[in-house]
Protein backbone atom coordinates (compact mmCIF):
# COMPACT_ATOMS: atom_id res chain seq x y z
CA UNK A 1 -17.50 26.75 24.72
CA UNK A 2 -15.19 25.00 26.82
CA UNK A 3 -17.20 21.52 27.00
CA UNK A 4 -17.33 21.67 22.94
CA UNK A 5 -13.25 22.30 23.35
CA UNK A 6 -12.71 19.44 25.24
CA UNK A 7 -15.03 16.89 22.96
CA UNK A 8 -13.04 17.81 19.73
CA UNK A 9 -9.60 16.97 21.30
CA UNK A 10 -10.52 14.04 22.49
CA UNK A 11 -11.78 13.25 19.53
CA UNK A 12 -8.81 14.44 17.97
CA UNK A 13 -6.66 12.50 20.50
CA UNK A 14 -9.07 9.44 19.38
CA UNK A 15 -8.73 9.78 15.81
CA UNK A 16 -4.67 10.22 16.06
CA UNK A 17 -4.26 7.04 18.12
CA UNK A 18 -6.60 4.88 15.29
CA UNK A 19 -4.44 6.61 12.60
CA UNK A 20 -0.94 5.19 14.67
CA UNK A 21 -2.39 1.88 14.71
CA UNK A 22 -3.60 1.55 11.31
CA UNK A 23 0.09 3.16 10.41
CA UNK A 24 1.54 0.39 12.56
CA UNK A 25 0.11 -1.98 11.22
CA UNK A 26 0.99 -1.58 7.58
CA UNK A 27 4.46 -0.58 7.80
CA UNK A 28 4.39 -4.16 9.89
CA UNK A 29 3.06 -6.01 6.57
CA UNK A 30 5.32 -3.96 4.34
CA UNK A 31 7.91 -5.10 6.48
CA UNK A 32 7.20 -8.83 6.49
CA UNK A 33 6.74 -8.32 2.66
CA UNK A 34 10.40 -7.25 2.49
CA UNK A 35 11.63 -9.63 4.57
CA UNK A 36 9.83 -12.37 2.64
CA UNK A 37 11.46 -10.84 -0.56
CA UNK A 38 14.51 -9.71 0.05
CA UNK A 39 13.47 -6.46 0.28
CA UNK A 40 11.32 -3.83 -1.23
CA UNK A 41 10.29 -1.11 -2.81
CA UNK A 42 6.91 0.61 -2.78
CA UNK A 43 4.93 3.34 -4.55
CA UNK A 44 2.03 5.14 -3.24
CA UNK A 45 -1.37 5.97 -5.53
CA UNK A 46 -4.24 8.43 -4.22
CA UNK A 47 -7.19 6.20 -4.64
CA UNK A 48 -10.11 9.51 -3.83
CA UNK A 49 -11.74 8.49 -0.97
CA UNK A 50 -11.10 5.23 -0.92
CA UNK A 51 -7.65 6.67 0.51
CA UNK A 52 -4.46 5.13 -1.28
CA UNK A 53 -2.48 2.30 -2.84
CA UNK A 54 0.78 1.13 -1.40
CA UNK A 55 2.27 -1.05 -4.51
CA UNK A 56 5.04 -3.16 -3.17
CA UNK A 57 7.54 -4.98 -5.50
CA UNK A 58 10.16 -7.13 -3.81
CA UNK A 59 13.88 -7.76 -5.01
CA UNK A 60 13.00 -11.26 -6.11
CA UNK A 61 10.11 -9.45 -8.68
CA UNK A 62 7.17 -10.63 -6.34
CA UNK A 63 4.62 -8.03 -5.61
CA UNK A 64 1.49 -6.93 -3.74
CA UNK A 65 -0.40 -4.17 -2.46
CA UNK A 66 -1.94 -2.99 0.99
CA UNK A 67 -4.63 -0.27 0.93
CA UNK A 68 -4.12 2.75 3.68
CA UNK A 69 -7.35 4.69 4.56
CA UNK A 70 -5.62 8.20 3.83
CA UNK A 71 -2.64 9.41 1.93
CA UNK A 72 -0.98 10.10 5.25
CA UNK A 73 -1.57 7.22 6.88
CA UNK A 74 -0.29 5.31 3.27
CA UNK A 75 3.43 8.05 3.58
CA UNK A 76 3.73 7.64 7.03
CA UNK A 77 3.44 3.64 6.94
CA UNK A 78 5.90 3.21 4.10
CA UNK A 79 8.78 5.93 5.97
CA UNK A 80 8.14 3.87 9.06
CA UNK A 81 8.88 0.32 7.26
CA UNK A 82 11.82 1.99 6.15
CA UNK A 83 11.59 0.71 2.30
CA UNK A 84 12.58 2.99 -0.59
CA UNK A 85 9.50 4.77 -2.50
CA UNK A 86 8.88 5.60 -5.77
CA UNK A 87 7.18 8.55 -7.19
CA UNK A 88 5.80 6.57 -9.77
CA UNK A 89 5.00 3.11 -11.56
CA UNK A 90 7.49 3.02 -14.00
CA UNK A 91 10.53 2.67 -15.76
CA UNK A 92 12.96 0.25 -13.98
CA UNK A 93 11.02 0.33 -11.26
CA UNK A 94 7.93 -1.66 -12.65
CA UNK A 95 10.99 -3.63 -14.89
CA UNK A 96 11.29 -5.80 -11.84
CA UNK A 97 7.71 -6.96 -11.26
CA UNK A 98 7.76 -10.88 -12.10
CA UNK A 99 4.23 -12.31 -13.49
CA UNK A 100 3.38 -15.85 -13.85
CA UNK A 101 0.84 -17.74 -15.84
CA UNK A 102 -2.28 -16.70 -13.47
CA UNK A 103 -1.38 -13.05 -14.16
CA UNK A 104 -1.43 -13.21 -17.49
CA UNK A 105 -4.26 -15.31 -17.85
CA UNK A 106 -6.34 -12.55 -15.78
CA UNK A 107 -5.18 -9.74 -17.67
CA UNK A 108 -5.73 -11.12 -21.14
CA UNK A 109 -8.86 -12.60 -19.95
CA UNK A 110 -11.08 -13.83 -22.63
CA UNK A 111 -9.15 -12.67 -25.52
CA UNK A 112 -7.14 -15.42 -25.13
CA UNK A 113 -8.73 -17.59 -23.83
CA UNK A 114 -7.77 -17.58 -20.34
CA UNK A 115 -10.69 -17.39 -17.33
CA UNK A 116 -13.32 -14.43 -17.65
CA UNK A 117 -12.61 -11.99 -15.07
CA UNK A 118 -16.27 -12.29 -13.75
């Protein structure tokens, strides 16, 4: 019993340590996103297993998004950058996304002629 103990907390240890890294390392690109925008807000979608969304829009209306391998990993990256999160996509929040011609060419796609999405 006690070997079988000691496996699952290192594994546990091993498993917590990846999960600061990979934290680390977002809230580090969310940051240099906000400093490249003048700041930033973010938003945070479940994606199933996939694990979950971080949308970022910046003050100047660019945007992105980084992909977090768990919902946890996704909260805990965005509360570490320090950038203020929305419960949802919305409202004046999604008001300040700026799109340019290659955004709406993608989205309308062939209906209007722009490049097929394939």
């Amino acid at each position: 019993m006690a070997d079988t103990q000691q496996v699952d907390e290192a594994a546990d240890r091993k498993q917590a340590a990846k999960a600061e890294r990979q934290v680390a390392r977002l809230a580090k690109q969310i940051s240099s996103f906000a400093q490249a925008h003048g700041g930033a807000e973010g938003q945070i979608a479940y994606l199933g297993q996939k694990g979950a969304r971080i949308v970022l829009v910046g003050e100047d209306g660019g945007w992105g998004d980084l992909v977090a391998p768990t919902y946890a990993v996704a909260e805990q990256a965005v509360q570490k950058s320090g950038i203020t999160e929305h419960e949802s996509f919305d409202g004046d929040f999604a008001a300040k996304v700026k799109t340019g011609p290659y955004e709406w060419s993608r989205m309308a796609g062939i209906q209007l002629g722009g490049p097929s999405n394939g």
